[in-house]
Protein backbone atom coordinates (compact mmCIF):
# COMPACT_ATOMS: atom_id res chain seq x y z
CA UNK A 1 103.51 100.30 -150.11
CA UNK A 2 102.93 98.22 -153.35
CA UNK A 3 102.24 94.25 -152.15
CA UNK A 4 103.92 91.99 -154.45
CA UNK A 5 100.92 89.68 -156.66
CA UNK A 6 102.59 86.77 -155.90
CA UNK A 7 102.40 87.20 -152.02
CA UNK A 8 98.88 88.70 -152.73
CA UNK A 9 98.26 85.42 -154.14
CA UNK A 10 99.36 83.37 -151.86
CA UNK A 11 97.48 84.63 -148.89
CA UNK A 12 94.33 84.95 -150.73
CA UNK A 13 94.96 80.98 -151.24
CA UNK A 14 95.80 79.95 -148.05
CA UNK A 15 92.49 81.94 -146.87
CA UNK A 16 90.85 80.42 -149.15
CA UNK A 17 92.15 76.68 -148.41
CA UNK A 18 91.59 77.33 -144.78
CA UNK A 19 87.97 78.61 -144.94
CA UNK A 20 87.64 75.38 -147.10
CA UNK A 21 88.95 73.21 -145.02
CA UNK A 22 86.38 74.65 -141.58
CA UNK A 23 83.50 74.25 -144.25
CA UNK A 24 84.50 70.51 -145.14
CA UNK A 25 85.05 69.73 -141.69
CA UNK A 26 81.83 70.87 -140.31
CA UNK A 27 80.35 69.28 -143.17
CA UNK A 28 81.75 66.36 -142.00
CA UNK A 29 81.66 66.27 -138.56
CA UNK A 30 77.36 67.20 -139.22
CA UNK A 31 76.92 64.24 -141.74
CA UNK A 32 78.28 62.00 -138.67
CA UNK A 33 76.19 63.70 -136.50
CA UNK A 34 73.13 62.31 -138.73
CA UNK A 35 74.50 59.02 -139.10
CA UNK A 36 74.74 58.78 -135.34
CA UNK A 37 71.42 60.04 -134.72
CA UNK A 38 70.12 57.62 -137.19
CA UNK A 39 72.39 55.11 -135.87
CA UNK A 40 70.56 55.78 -132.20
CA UNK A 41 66.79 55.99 -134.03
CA UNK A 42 67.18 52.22 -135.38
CA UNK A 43 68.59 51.04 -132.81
CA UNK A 44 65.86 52.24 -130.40
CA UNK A 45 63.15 51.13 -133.13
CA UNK A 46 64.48 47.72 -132.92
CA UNK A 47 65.07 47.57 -129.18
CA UNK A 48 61.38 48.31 -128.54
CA UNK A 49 59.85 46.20 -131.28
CA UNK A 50 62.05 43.07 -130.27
CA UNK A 51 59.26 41.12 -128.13
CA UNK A 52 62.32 39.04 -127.43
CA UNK A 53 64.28 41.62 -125.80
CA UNK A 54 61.10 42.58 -123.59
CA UNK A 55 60.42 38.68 -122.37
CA UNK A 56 63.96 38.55 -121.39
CA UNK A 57 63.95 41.83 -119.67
CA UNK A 58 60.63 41.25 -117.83
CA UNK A 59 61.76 37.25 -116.99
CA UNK A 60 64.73 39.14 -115.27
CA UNK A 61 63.56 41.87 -113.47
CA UNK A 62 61.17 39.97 -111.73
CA UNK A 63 63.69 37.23 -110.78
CA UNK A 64 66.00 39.82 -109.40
CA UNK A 65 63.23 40.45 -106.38
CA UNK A 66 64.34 43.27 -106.25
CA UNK A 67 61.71 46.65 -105.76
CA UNK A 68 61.08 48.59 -109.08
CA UNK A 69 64.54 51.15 -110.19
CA UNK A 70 64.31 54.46 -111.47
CA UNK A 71 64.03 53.40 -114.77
CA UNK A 72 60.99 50.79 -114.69
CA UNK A 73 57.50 50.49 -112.57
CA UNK A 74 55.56 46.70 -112.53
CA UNK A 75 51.72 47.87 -112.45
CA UNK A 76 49.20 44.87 -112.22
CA UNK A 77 46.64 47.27 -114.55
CA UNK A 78 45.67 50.50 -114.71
CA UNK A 79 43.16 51.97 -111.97
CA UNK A 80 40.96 53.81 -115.42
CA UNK A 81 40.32 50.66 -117.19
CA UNK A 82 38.46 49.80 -113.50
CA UNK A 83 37.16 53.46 -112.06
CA UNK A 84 33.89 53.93 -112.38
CA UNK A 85 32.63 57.07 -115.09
CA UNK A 86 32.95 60.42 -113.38
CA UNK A 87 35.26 62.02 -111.62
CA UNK A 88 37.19 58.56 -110.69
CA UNK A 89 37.42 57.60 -114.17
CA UNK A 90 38.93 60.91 -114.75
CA UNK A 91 41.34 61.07 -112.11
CA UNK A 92 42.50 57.76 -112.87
CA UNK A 93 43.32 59.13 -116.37
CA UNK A 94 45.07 61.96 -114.92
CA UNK A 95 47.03 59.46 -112.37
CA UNK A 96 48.37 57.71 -115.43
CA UNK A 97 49.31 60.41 -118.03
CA UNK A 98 51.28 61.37 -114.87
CA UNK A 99 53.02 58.23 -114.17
CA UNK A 100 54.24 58.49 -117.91
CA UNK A 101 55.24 62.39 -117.37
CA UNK A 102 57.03 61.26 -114.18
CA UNK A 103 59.22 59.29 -116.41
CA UNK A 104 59.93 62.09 -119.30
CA UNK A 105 60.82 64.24 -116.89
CA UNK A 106 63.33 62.34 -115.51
CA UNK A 107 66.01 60.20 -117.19
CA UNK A 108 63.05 58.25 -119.24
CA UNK A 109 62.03 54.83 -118.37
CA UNK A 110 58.97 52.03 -118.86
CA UNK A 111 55.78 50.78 -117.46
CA UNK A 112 55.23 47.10 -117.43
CA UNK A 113 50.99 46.85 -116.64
CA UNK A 114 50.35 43.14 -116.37
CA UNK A 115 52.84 42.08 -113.86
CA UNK A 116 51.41 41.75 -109.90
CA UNK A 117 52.88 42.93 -106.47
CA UNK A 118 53.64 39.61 -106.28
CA UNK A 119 56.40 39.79 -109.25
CA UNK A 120 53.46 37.41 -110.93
CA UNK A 121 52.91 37.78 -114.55
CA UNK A 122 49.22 38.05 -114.69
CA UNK A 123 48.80 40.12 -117.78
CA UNK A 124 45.95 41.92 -119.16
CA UNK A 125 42.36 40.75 -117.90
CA UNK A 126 39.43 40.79 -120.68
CA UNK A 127 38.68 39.16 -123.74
CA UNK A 128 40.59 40.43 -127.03
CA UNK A 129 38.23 42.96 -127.48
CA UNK A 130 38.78 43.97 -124.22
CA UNK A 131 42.42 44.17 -124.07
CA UNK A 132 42.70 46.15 -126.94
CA UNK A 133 40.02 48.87 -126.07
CA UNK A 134 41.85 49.33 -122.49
CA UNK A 135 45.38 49.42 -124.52
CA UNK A 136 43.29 52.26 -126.83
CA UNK A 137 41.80 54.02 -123.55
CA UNK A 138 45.24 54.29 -122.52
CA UNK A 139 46.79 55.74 -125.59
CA UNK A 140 43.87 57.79 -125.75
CA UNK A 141 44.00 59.23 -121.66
CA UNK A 142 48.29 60.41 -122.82
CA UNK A 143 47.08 61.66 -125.71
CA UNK A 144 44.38 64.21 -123.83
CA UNK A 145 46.37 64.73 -121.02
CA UNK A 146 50.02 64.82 -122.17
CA UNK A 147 51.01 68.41 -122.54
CA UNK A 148 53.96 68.20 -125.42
CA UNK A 149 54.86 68.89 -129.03
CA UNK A 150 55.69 65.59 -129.84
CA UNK A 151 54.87 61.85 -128.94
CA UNK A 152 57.50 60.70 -126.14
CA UNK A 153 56.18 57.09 -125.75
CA UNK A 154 55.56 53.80 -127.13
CA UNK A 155 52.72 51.53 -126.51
CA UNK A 156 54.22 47.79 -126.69
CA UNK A 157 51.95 44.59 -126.87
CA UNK A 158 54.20 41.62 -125.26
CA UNK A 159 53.63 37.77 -124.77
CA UNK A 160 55.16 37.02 -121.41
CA UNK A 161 54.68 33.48 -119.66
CA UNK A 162 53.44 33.23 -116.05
CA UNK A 163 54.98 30.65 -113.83
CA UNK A 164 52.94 27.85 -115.32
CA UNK A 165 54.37 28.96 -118.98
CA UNK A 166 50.98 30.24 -120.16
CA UNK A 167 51.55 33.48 -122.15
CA UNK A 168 49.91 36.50 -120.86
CA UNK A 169 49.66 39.87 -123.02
CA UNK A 170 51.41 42.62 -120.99
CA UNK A 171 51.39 46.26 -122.23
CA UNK A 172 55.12 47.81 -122.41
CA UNK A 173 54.53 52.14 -121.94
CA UNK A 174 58.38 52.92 -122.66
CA UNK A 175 59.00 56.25 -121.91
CA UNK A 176 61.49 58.72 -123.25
CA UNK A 177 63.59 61.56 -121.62
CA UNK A 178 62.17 64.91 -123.20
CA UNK A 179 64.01 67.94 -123.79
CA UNK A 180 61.41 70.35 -122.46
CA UNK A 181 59.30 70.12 -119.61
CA UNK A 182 56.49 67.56 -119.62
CA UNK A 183 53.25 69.01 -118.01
CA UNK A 184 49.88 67.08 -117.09
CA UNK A 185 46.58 68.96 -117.87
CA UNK A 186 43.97 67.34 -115.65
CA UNK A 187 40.12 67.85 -116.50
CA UNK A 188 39.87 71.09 -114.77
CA UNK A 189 42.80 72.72 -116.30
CA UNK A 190 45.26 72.68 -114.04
CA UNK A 191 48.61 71.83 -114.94
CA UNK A 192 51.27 69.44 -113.03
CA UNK A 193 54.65 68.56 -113.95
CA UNK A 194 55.72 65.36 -112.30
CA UNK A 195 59.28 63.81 -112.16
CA UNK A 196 60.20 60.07 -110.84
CA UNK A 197 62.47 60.11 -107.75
CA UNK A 198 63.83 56.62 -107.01
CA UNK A 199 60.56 54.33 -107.22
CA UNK A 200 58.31 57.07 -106.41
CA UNK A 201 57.19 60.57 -108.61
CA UNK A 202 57.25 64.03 -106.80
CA UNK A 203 55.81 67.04 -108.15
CA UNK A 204 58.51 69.16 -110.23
CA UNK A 205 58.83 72.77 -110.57
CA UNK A 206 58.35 73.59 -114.62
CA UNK A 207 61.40 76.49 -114.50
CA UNK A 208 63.73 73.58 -112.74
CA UNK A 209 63.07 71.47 -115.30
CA UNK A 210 64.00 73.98 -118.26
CA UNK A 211 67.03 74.63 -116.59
CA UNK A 212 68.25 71.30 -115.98
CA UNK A 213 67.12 70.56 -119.93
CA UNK A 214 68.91 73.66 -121.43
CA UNK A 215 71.26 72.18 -123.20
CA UNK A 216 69.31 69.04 -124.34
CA UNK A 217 68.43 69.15 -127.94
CA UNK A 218 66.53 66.01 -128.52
CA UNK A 219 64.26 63.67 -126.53
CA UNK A 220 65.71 60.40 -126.32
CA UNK A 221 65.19 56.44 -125.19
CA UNK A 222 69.09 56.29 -124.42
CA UNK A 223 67.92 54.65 -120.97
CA UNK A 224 67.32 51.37 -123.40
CA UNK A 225 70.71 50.67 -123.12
CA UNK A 226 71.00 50.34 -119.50
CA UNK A 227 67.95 47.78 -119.77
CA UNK A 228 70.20 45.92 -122.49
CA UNK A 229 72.68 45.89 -120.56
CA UNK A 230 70.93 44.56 -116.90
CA UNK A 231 69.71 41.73 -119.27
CA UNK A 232 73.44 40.86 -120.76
CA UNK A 233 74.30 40.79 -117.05
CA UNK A 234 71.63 38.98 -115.25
């Protein structure tokens, strides 16, 4: 059977349109895929570099009285900027490259050290030099004891006013949901991977974790926007 050219034709051009027209559309639909995702990056970038956006969020979630959420934990300091050297002062480490796990491993979230049980802003004690080798010691305790390919946290210096309207530097540890597993190496070697449940943090189980993140493909801060939006509505 001898196919006519001009039908020949014909479907070689309509294959050829359609194949076109999947290439073009995936090009498409992956160019707004990056625009998004940059979309997301800046506004996260200017979400936690707005001291603005912090004082408000702070000034409101003490106000509310209300205990600590899923997504954010009031700490008056840090237990290693006080332990003494040895074993405290490494377990204290530990205890707060956890804390920061505890959050990656769930839904993401933030650290505000500088605000007391009280719901007092109190922020962090020390002369400058001080406060900014305890803000290094704690970048530097994540860094050794964080177990992950890539940084999953910001370290925020923030002017909040106590009561009296005296501004106190707070430190802002926000915290972003990873798409693997988080683990905690402590001094000895041993590895722990701890998730926040509610206001507290419970030790996970790594495999768990993998599951639940299969299909995840990028870490993310996306928990910013529920902060935005308990400021817009208290």
């Amino acid at each position: 059977m001898i196919v006519p050219h001009e039908q020949v034709l014909r479907r070689a051009v309509w294959i050829i349109v359609d194949e076109c027209i999947t290439y073009f559309t995936f090009l498409r639909d992956s160019l707004r895929d990056i625009e998004n995702e940059i979309g997301k990056r800046e506004d996260r970038e200017n979400i936690i570099n707005n001291d603005s956006f912090w004082r408000s969020f702070v000034s409101k979630a003490i106000s509310t009285r209300n205990i600590e959420t899923q997504l954010w934990d009031f700490k008056e300091t840090l237990t290693m900027w006080h332990a003494q050297k040895g074993d405290a002062r490494r377990a204290a480490k530990v205890t707060f490259a956890e804390d920061v796990a505890s959050f990656a491993n769930a839904d993401g979230g933030c650290l505000i050290v500088g605000v007391g049980n009280g719901r007092e802003v109190v922020g962090i004690a020390g002369t400058d030099s001080e406060k900014e080798a305890r803000i290094k010691s704690a970048h530097d305790a994540l860094t050794e004891h964080l177990q992950y390919p890539r940084t999953i946290y910001h370290l925020k210096q923030v002017l909040i006013p106590d009561n009296s309207g005296v501004e106190k530097l707070c430190l802002i540890v926000a915290v972003a949901r990873a798409c693997e597993a988080v683990a905690v190496k402590d001094w000895a070697g041993r590895y722990t991977y701890p998730v926040r449940h509610g206001t507290g943090t419970a030790k996970g189980d790594v495999e768990k974790l993998r599951q639940i993140r299969r299909h995840d493909k990028n870490d993310n801060f996306d928990f910013l926007a529920v902060l935005k939006q308990f400021v817009r509505d208290n």
